[in-house]
Protein backbone atom coordinates (compact mmCIF):
# COMPACT_ATOMS: atom_id res chain seq x y z
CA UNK A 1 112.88 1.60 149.48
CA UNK A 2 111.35 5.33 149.48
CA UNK A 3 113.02 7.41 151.88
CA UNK A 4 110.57 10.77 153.32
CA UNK A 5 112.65 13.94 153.21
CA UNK A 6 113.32 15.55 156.38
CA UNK A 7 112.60 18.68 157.71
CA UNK A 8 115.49 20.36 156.13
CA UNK A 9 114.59 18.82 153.03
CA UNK A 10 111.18 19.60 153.01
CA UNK A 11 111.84 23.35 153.89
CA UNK A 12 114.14 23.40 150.83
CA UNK A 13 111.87 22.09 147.96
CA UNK A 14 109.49 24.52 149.50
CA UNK A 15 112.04 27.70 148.97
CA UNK A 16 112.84 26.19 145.35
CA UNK A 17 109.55 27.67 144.17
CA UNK A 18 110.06 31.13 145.78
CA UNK A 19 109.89 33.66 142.95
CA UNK A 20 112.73 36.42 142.70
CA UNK A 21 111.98 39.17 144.37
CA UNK A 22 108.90 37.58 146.07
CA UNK A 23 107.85 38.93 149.75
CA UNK A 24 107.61 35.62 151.61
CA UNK A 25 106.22 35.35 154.67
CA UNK A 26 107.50 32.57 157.10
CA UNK A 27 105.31 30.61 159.52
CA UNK A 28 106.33 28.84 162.68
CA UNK A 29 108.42 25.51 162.71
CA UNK A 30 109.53 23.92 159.81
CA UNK A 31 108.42 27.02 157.44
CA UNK A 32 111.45 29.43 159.35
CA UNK A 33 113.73 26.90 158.07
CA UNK A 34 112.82 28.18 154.19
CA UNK A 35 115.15 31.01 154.77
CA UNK A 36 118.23 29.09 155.10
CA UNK A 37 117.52 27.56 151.50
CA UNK A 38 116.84 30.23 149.59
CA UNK A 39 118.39 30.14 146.03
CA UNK A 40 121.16 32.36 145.86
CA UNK A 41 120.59 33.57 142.77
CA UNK A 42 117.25 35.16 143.16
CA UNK A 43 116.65 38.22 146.17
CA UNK A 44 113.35 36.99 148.13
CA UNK A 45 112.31 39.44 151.43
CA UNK A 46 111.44 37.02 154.00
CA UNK A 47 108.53 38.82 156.59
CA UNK A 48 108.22 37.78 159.91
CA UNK A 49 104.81 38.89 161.68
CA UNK A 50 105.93 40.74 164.78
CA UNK A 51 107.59 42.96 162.10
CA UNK A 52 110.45 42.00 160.63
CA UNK A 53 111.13 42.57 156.72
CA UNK A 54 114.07 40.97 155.54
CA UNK A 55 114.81 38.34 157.86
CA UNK A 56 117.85 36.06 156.71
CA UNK A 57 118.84 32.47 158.27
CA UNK A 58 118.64 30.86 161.72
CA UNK A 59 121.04 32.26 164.02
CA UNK A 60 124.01 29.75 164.58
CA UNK A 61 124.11 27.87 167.36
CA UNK A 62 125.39 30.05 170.50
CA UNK A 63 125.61 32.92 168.39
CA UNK A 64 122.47 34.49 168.43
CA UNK A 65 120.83 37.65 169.64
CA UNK A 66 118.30 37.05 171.94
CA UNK A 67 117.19 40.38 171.26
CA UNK A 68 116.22 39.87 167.62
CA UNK A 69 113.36 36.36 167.14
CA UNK A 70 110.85 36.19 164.96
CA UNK A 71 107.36 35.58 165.64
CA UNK A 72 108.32 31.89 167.38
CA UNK A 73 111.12 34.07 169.41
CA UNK A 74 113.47 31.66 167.62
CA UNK A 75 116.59 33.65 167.31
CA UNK A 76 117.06 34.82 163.46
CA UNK A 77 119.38 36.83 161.63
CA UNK A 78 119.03 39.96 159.14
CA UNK A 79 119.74 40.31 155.55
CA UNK A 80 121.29 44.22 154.46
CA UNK A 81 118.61 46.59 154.07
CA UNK A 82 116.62 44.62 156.68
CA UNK A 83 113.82 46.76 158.59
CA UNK A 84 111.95 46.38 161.91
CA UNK A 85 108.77 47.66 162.95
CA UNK A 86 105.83 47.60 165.12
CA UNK A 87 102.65 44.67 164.66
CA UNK A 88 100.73 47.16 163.73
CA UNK A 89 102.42 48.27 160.62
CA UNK A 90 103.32 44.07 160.29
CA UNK A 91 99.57 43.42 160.19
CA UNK A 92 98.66 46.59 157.66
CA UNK A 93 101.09 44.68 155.32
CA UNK A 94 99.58 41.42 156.01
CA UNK A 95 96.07 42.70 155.34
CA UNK A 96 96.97 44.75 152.77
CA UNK A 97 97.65 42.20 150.55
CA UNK A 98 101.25 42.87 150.62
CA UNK A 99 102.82 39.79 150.68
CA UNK A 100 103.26 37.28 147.62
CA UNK A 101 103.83 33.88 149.70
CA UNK A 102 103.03 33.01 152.86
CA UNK A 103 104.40 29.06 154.18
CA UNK A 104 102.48 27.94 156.80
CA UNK A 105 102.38 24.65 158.90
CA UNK A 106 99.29 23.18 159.08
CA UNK A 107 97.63 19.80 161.16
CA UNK A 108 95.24 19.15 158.09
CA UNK A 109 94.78 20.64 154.35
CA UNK A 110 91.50 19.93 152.21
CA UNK A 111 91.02 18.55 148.61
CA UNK A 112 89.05 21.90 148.39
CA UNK A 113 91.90 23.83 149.62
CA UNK A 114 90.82 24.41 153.78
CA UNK A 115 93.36 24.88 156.05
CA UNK A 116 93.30 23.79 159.74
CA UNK A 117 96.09 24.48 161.73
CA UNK A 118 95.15 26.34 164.97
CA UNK A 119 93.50 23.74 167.22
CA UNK A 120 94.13 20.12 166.78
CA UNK A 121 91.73 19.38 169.87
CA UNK A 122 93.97 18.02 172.19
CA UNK A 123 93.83 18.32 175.40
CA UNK A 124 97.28 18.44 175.99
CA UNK A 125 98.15 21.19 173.89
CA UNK A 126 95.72 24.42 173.68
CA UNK A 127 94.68 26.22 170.59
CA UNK A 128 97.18 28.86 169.12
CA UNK A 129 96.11 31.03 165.91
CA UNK A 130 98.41 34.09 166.30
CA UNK A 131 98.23 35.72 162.96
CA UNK A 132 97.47 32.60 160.64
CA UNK A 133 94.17 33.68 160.36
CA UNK A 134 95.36 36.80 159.04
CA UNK A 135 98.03 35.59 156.61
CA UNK A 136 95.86 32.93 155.41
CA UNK A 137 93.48 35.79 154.12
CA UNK A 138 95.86 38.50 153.58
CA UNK A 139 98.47 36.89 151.11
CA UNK A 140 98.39 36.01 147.09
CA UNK A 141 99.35 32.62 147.70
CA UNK A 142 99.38 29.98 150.63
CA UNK A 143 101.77 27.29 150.47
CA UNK A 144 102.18 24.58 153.27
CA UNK A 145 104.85 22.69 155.02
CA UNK A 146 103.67 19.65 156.74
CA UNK A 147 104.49 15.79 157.61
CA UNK A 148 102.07 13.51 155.23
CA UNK A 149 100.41 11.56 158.31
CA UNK A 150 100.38 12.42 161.86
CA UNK A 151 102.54 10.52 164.60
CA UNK A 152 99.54 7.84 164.62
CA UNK A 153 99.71 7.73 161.03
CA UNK A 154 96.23 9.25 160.54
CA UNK A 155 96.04 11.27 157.10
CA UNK A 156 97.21 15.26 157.16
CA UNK A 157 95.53 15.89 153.32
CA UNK A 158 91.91 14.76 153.35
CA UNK A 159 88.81 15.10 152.14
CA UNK A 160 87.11 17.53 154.46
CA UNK A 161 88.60 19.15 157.55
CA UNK A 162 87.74 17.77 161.00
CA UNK A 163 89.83 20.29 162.67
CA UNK A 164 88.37 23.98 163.20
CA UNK A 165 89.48 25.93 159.52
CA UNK A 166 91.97 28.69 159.68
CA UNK A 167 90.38 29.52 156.68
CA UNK A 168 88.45 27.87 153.64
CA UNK A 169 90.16 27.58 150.47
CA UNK A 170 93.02 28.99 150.37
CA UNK A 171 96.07 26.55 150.36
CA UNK A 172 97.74 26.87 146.73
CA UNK A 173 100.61 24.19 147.39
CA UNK A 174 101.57 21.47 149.64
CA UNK A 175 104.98 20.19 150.73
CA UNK A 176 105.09 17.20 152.42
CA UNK A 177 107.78 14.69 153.42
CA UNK A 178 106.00 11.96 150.60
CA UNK A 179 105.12 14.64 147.72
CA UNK A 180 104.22 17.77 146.25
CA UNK A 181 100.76 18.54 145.77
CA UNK A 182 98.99 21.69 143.74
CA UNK A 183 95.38 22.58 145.42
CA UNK A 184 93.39 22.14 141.59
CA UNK A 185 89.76 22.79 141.46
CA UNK A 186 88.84 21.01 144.26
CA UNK A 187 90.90 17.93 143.73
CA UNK A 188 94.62 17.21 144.90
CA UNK A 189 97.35 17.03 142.16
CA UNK A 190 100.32 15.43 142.75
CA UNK A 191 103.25 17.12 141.01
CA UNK A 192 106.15 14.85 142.65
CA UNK A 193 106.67 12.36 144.52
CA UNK A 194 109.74 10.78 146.12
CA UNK A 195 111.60 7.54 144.94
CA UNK A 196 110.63 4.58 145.64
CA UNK A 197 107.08 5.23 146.46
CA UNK A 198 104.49 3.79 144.14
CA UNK A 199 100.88 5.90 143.31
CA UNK A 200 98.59 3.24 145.28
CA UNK A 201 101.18 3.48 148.11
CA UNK A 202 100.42 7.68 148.20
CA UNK A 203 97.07 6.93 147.69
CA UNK A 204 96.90 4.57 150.87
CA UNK A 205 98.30 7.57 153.12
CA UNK A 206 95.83 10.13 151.80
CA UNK A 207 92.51 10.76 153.19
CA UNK A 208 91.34 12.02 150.10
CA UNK A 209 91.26 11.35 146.18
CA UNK A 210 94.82 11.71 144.12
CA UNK A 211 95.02 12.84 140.75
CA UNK A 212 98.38 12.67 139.54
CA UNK A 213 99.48 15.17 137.05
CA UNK A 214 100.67 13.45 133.51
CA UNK A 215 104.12 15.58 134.08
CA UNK A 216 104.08 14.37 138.15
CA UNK A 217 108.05 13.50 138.45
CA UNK A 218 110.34 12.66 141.30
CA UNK A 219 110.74 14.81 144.45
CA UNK A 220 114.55 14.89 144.40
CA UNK A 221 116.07 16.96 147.62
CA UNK A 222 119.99 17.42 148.27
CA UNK A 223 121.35 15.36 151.54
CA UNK A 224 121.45 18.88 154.19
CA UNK A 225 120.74 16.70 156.70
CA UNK A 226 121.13 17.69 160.36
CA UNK A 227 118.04 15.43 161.51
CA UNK A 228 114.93 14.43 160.89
């Protein structure tokens, strides 16, 4: 039986493709969790938007500093050589083109590469874009963290967006919890996919047509696991 990887798990196959030396943006939620899984062997400068560059893993339990939280004032630490500075400067990198990566949550991603993930049109919850807009726009590639299918079980990767965009076209990867999927001239490659679950069975989750790349292997994440 297929098993979906966890948050931990997804966050990690996401860092796995983090280049060496890459600046790296990190959205809210499950993208923060990137930093605690980057491979040691490579130096990657984490950026977090109120204006942090060189942010290193989630502060330990009880050990924190309330004083230092990046832009989900989640308490993080810093890596030597770290700096701090004002939005202003944060957003002159962001729109500068500065950064190589940014991984972003999203609600929904399109075949065409359209990212929603700023209002999901509920009522209970408002809208929130903070600087995804920007990022979106501003950096060389967009990668996403997200669950495959909502809580109802309605498709996250579809064919068009019915969410308001962030912006159109510009998701480059996604992880999900099911697979790994490259954004390819309009269409949605799969690249992995975990154990256990067949193509038809992806296919039957996905809102939108799968081609499936004639290298597409398994999606294969180490046990980290401190939930779900």
């Amino acid at each position: 039986m297929s098993t979906p990887l966890s948050r931990n798990q997804m966050a990690w196959r996401a860092a796995q493709d983090l280049a060496d030396g890459a600046y790296v943006n990190l959205g809210l939620g499950m993208p923060v969790l990137a930093a605690n899984y980057a491979p040691a062997e490579r130096e990657i400068f984490y950026h977090s938007e109120n204006g942090i560059l060189g942010v290193g893993p989630v502060a330990p339990s009880g050990r924190g500093d309330p004083e230092l939280v990046d832009a989900g004032s989640q308490m993080v630490t810093l890596r030597d050589g770290a700096c701090i500075f004002d939005s202003a400067a944060s957003f002159a990198m962001i729109r500068g083109g500065h950064l190589d990566v940014t991984i972003l949550g999203a609600f929904q991603v399109a075949a065409n590469g359209d990212l929603a993930n700023w209002d999901a049109l509920s009522s209970a919850k408002g809208p929130l874009i903070g600087g995804a807009m920007d990022l979106a726009m501003g950096a060389k590639a967009v990668h996403v963290i997200m669950r495959h299918n909502d809580r109802d079980g309605a498709a996250r990767l579809v064919t068009e967006c019915s969410y308001p965009l962030t912006a159109p076209g510009v998701v480059d990867r996604v992880f999900t919890d099911l697979a790994v999927l490259d954004i390819d001239q309009g269409r949605l490659l799969v690249r992995e996919i975990i154990p256990g679950l067949g193509h038809d069975e992806l296919a039957a989750v996905t809102a939108a047509p799968l081609t499936f790349a004639p290298d597409c292997r398994a999606l294969i994440a180490p046990d980290l696991d401190n939930g779900n």
